[in-house]
PDB file of N, CA and C in Angstrom:
ATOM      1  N   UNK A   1     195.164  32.593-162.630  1.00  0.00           N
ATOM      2  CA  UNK A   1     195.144  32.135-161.250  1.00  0.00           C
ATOM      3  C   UNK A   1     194.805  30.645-161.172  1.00  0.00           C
ATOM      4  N   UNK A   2     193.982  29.892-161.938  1.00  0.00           N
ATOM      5  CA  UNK A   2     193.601  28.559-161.735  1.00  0.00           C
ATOM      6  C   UNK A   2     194.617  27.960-162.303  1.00  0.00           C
ATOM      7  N   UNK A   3     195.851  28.200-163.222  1.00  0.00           N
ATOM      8  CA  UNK A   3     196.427  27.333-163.493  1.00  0.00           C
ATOM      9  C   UNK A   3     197.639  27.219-162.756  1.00  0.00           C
ATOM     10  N   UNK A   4     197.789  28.928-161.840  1.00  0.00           N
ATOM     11  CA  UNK A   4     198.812  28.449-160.579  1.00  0.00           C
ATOM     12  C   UNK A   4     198.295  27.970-159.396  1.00  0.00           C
ATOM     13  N   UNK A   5     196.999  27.834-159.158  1.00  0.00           N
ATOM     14  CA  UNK A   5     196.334  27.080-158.322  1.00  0.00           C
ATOM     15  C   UNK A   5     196.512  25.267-158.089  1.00  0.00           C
ATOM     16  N   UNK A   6     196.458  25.082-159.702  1.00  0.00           N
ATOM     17  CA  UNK A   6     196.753  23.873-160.033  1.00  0.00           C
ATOM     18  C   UNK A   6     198.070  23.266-159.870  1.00  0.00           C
ATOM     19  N   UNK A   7     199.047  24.244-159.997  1.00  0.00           N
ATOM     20  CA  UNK A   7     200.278  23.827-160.433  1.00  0.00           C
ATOM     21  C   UNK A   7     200.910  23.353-158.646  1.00  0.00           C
ATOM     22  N   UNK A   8     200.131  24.049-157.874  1.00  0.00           N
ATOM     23  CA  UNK A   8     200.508  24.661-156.576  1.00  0.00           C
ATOM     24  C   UNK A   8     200.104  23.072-156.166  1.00  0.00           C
ATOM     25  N   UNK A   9     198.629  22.747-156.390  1.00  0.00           N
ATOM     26  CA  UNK A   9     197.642  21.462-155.727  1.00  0.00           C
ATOM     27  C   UNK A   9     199.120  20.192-156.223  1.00  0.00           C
ATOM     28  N   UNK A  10     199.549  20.677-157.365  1.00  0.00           N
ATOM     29  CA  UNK A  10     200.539  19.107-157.795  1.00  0.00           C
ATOM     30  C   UNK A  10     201.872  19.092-157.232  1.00  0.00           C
ATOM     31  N   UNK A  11     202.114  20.295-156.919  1.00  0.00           N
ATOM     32  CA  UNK A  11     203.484  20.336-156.736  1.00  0.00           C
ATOM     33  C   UNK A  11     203.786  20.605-154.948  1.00  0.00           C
ATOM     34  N   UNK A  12     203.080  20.986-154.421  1.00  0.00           N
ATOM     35  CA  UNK A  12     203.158  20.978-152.955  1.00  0.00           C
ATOM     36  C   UNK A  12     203.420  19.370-152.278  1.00  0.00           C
ATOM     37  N   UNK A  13     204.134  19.940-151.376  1.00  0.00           N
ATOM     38  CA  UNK A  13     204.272  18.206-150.443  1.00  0.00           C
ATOM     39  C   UNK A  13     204.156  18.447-149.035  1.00  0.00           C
ATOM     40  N   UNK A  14     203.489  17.480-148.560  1.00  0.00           N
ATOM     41  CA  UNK A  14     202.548  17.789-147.161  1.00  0.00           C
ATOM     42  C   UNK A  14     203.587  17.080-146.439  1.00  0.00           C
ATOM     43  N   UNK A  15     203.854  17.677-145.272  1.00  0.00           N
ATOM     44  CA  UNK A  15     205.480  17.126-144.625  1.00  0.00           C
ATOM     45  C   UNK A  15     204.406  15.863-144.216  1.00  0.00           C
ATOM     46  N   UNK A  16     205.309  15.032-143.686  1.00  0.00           N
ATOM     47  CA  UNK A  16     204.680  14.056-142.839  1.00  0.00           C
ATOM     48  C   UNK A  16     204.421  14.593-141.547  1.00  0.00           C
ATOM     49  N   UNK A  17     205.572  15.456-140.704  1.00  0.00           N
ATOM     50  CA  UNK A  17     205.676  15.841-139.733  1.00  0.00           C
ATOM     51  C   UNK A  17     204.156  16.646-139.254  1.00  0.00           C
ATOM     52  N   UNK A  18     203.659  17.043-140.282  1.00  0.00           N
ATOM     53  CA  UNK A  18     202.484  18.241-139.944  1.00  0.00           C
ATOM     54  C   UNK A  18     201.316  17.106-140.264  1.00  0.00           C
ATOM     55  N   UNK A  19     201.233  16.161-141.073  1.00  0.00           N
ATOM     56  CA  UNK A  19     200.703  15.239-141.814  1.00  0.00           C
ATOM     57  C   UNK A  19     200.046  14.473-139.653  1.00  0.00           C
ATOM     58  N   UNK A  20     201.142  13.934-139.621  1.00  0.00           N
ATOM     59  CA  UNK A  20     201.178  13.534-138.063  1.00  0.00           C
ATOM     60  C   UNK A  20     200.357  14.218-137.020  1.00  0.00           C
ATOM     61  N   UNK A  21     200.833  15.784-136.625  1.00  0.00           N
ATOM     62  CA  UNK A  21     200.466  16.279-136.149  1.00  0.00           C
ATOM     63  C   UNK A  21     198.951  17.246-135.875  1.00  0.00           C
ATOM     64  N   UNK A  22     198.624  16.442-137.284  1.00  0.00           N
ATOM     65  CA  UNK A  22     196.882  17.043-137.581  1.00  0.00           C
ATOM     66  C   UNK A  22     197.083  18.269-137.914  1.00  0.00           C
ATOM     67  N   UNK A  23     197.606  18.999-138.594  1.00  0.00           N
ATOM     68  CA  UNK A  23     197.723  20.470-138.588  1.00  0.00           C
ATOM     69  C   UNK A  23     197.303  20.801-139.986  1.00  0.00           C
ATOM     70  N   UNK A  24     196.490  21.273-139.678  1.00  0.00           N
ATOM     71  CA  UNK A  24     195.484  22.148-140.892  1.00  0.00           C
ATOM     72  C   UNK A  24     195.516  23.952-141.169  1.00  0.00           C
ATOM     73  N   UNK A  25     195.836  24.067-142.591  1.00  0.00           N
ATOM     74  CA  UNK A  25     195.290  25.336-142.416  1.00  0.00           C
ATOM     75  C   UNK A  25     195.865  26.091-143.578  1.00  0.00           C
ATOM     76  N   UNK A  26     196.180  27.481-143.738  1.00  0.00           N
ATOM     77  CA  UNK A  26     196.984  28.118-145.136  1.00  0.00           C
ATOM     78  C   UNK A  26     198.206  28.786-144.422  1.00  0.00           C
ATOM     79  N   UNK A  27     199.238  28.858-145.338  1.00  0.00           N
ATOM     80  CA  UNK A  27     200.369  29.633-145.680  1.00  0.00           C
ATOM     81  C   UNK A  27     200.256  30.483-146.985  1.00  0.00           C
ATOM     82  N   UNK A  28     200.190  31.779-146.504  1.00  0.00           N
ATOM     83  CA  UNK A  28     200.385  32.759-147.516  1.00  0.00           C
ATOM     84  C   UNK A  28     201.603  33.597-147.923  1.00  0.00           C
ATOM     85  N   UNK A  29     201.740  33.221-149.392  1.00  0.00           N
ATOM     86  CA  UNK A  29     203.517  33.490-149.569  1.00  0.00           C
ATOM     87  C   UNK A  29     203.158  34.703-150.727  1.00  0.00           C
ATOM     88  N   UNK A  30     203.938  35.641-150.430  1.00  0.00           N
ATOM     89  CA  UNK A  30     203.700  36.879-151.632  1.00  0.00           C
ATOM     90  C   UNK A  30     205.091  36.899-152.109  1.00  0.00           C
ATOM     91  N   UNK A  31     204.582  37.516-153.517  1.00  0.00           N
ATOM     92  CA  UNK A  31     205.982  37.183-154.253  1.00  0.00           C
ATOM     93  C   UNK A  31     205.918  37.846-155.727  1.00  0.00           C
ATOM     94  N   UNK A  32     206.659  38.255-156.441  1.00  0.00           N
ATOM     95  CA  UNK A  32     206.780  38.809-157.423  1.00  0.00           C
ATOM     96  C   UNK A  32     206.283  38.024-158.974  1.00  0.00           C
ATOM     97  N   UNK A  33     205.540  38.278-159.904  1.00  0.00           N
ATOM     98  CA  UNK A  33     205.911  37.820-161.003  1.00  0.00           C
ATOM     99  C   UNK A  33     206.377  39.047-162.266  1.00  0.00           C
ATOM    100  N   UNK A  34     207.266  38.932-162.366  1.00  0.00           N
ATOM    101  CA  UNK A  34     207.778  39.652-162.860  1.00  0.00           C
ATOM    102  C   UNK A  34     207.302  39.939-165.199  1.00  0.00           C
ATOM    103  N   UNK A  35     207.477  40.856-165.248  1.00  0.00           N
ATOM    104  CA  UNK A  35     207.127  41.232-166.633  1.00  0.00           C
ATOM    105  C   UNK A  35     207.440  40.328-167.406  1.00  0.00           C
ATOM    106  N   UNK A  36     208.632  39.688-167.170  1.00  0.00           N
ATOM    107  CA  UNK A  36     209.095  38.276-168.047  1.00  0.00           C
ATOM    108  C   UNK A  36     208.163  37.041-167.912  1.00  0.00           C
ATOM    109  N   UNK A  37     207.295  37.402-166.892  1.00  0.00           N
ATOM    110  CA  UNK A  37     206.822  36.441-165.919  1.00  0.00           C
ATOM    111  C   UNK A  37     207.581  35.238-164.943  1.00  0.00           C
ATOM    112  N   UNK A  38     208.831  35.728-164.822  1.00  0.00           N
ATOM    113  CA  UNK A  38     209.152  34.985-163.953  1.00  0.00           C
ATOM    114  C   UNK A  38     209.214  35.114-162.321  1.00  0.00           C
ATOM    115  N   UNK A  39     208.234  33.916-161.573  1.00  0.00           N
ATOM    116  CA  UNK A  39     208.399  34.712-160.092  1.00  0.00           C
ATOM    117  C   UNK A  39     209.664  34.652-159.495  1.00  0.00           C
ATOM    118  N   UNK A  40     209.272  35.822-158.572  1.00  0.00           N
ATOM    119  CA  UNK A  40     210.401  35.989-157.650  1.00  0.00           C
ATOM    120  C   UNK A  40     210.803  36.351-155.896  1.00  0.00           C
ATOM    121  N   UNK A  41     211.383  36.739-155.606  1.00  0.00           N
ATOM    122  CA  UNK A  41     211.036  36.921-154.102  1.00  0.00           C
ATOM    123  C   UNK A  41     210.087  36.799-153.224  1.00  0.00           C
ATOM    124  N   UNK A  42     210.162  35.477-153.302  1.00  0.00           N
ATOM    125  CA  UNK A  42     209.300  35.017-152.353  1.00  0.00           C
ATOM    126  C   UNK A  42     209.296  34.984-150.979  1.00  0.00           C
ATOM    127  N   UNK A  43     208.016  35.787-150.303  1.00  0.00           N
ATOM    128  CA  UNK A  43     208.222  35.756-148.487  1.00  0.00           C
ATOM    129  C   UNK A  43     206.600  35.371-148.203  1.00  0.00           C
ATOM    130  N   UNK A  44     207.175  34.603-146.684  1.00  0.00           N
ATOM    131  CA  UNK A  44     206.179  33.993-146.138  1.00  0.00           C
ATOM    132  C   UNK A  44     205.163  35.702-145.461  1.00  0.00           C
ATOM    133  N   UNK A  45     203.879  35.500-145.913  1.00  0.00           N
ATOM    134  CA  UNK A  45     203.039  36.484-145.152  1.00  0.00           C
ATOM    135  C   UNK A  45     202.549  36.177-144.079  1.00  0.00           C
ATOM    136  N   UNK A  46     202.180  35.154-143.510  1.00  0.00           N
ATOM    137  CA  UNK A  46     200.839  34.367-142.558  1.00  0.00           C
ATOM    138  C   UNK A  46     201.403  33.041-142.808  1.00  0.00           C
ATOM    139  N   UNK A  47     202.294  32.527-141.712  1.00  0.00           N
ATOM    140  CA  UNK A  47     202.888  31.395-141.247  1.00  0.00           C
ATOM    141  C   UNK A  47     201.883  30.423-140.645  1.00  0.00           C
ATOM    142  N   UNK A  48     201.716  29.154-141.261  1.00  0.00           N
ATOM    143  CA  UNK A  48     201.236  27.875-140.341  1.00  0.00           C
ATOM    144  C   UNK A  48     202.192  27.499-139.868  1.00  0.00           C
ATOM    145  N   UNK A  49     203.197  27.114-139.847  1.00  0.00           N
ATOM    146  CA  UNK A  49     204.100  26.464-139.214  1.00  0.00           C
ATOM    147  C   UNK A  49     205.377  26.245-140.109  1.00  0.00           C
ATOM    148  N   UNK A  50     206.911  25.849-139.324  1.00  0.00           N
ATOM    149  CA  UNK A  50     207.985  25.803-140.320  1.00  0.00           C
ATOM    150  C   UNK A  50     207.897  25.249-141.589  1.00  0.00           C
ATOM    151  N   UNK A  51     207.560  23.182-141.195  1.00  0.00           N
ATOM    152  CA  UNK A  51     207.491  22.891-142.329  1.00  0.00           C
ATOM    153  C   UNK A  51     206.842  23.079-143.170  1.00  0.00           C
ATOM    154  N   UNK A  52     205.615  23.750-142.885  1.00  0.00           N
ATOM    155  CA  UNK A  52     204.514  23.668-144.036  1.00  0.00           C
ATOM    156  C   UNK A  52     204.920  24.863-144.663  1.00  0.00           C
ATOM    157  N   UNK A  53     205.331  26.183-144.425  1.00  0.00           N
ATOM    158  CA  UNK A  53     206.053  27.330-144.836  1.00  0.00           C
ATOM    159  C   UNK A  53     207.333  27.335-145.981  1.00  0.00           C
ATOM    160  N   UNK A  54     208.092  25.829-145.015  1.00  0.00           N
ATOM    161  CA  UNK A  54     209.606  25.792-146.621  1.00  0.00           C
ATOM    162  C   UNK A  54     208.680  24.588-146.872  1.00  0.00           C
ATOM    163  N   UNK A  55     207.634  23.799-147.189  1.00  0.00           N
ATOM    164  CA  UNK A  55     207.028  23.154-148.129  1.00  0.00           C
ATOM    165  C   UNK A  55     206.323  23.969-149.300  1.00  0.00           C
ATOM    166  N   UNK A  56     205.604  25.122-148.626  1.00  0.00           N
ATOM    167  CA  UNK A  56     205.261  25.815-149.592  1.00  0.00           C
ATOM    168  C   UNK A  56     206.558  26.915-150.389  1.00  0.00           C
ATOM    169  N   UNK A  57     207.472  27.390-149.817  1.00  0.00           N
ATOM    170  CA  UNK A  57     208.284  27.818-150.429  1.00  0.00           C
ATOM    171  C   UNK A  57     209.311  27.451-151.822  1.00  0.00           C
ATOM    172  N   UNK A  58     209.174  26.063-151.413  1.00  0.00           N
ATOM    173  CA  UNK A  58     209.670  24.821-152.328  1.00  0.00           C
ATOM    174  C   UNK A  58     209.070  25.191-153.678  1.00  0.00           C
ATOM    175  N   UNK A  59     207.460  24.788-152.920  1.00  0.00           N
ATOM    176  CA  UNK A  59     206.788  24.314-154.569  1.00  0.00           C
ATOM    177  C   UNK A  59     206.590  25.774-155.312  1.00  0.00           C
ATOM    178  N   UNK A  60     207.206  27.094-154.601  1.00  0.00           N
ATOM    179  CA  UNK A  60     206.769  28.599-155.202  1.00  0.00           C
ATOM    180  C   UNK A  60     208.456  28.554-156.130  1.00  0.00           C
ATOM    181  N   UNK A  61     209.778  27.787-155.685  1.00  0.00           N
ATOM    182  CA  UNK A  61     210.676  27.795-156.224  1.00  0.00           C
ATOM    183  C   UNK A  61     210.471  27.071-158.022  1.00  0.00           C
ATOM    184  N   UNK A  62     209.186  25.907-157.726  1.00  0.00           N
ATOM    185  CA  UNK A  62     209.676  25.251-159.198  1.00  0.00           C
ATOM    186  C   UNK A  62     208.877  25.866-159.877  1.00  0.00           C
ATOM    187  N   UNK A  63     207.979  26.914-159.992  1.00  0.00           N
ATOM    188  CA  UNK A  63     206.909  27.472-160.248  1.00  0.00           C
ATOM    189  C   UNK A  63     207.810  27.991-161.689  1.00  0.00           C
ATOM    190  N   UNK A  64     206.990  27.655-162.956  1.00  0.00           N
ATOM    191  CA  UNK A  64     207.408  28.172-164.574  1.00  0.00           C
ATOM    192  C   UNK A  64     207.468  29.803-164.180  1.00  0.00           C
ATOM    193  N   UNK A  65     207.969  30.116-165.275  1.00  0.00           N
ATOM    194  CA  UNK A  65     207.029  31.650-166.223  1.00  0.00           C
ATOM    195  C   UNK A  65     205.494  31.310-166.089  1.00  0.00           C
ATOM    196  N   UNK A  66     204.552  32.037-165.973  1.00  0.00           N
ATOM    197  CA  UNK A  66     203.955  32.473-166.377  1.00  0.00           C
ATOM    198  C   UNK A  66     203.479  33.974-167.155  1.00  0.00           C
ATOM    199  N   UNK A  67     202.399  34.415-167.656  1.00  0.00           N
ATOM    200  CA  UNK A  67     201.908  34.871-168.634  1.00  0.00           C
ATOM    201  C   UNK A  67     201.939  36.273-167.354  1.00  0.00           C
ATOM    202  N   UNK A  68     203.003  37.039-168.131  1.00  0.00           N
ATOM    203  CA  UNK A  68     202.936  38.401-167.269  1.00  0.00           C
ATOM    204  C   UNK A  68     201.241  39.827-167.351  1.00  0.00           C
ATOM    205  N   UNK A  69     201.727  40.343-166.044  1.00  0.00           N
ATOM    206  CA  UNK A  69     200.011  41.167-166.151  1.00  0.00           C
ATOM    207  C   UNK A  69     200.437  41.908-167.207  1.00  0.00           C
ATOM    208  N   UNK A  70     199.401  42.941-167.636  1.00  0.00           N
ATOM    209  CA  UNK A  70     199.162  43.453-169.174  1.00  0.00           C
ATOM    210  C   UNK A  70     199.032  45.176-168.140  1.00  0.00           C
ATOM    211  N   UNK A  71     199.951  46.359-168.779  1.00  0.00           N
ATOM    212  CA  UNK A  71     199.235  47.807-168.695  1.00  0.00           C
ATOM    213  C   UNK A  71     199.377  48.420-169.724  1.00  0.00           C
ATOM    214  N   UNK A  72     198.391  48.755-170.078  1.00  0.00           N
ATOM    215  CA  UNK A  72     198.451  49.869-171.329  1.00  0.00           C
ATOM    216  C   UNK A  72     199.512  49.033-172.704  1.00  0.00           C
ATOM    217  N   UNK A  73     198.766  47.655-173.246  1.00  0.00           N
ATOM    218  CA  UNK A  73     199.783  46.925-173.867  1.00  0.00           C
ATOM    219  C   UNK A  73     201.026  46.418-173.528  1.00  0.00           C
ATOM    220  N   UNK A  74     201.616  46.649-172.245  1.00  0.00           N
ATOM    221  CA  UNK A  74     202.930  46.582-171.715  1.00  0.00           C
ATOM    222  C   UNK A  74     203.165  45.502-170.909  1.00  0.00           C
ATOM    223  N   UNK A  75     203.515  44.775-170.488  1.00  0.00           N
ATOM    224  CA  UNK A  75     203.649  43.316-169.500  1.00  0.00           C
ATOM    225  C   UNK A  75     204.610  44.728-168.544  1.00  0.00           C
ATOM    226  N   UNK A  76     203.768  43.795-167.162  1.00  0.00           N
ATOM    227  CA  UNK A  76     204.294  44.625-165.852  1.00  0.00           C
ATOM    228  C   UNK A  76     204.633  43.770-164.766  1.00  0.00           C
ATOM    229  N   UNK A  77     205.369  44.133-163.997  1.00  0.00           N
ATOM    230  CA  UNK A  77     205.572  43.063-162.706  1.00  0.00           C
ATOM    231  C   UNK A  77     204.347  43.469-162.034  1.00  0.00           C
ATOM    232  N   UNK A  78     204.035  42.516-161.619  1.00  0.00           N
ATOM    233  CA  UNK A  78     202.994  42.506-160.233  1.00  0.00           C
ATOM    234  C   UNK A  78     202.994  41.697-158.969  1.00  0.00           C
ATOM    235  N   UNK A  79     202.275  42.298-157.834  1.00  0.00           N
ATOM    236  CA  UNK A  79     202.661  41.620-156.284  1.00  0.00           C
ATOM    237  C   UNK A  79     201.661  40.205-156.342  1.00  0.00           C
ATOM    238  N   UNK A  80     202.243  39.208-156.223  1.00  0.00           N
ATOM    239  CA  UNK A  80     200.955  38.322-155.797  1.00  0.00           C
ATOM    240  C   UNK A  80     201.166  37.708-154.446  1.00  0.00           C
ATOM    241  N   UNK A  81     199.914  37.405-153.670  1.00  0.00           N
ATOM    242  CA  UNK A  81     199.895  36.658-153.033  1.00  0.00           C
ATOM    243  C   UNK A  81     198.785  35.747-152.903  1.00  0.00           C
ATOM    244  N   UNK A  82     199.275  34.484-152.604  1.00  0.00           N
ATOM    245  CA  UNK A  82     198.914  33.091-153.077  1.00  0.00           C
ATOM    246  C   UNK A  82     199.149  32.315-151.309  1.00  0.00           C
ATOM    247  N   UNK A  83     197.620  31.956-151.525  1.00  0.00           N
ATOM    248  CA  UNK A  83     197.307  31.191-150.019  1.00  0.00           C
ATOM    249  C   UNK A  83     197.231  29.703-150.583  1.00  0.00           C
ATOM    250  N   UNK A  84     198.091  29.219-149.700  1.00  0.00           N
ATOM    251  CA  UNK A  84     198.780  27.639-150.135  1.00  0.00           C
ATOM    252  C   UNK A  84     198.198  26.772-148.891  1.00  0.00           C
ATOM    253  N   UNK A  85     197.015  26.073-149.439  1.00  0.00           N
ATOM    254  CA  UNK A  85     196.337  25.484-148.301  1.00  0.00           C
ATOM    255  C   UNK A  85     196.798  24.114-148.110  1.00  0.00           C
ATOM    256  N   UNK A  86     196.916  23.877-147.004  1.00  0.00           N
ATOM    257  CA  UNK A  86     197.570  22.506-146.050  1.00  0.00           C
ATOM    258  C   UNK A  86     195.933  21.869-145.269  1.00  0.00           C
ATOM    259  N   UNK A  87     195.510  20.708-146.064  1.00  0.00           N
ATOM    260  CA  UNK A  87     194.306  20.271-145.357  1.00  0.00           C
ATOM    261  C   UNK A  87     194.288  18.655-145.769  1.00  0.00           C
ATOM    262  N   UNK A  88     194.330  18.052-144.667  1.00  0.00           N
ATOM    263  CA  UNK A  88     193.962  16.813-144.594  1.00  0.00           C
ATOM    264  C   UNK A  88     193.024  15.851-145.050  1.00  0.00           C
ATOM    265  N   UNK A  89     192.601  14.455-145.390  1.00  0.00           N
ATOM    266  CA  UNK A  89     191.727  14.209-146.253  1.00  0.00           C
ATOM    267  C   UNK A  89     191.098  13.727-145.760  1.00  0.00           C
ATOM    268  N   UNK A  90     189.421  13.878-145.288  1.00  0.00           N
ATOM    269  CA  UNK A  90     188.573  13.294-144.655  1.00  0.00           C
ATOM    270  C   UNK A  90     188.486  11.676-144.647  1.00  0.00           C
TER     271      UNK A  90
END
């Protein structure tokens, strides 16, 4: 989780439009990573707003493989969802 946390903090882009408009807050996008670990189907759960929604959708598109979950020795798909916070800098 911290290193898609990270990947999320570098790769997200804060529209200007929302940037402008003072708008603070999370978009939560759930989405597949699959046994290969590659994610997939990604949907918005809990909308802030358009742009900040296909901003976060964006940065869930360039998102690697990662390291698939583990059952019983077996790599498995699993549901994640990942709150993609939009916050301004004091």
């Amino acid at each position: 989780m911290w290193a898609m946390a990270s990947f999320m903090a570098e790769n997200i882009e804060y529209p200007e439009s929302e940037k402008s408009a003072g708008t603070e807050g999370k978009v939560f996008v759930q989405f597949i990573v699959e046994s290969d670990g590659t994610p997939t189907t990604p949907t918005i759960k809990k909308s802030l707003s358009a742009a900040c929604d296909k901003a976060a959708m964006a940065a869930i598109a360039k998102m690697p493989k990662w390291n698939p979950a583990m059952k019983d020795g077996e790599a498995v798909a699993v549901e994640m969802v990942l709150p993609v916070l939009f916050k301004l800098e004091d």
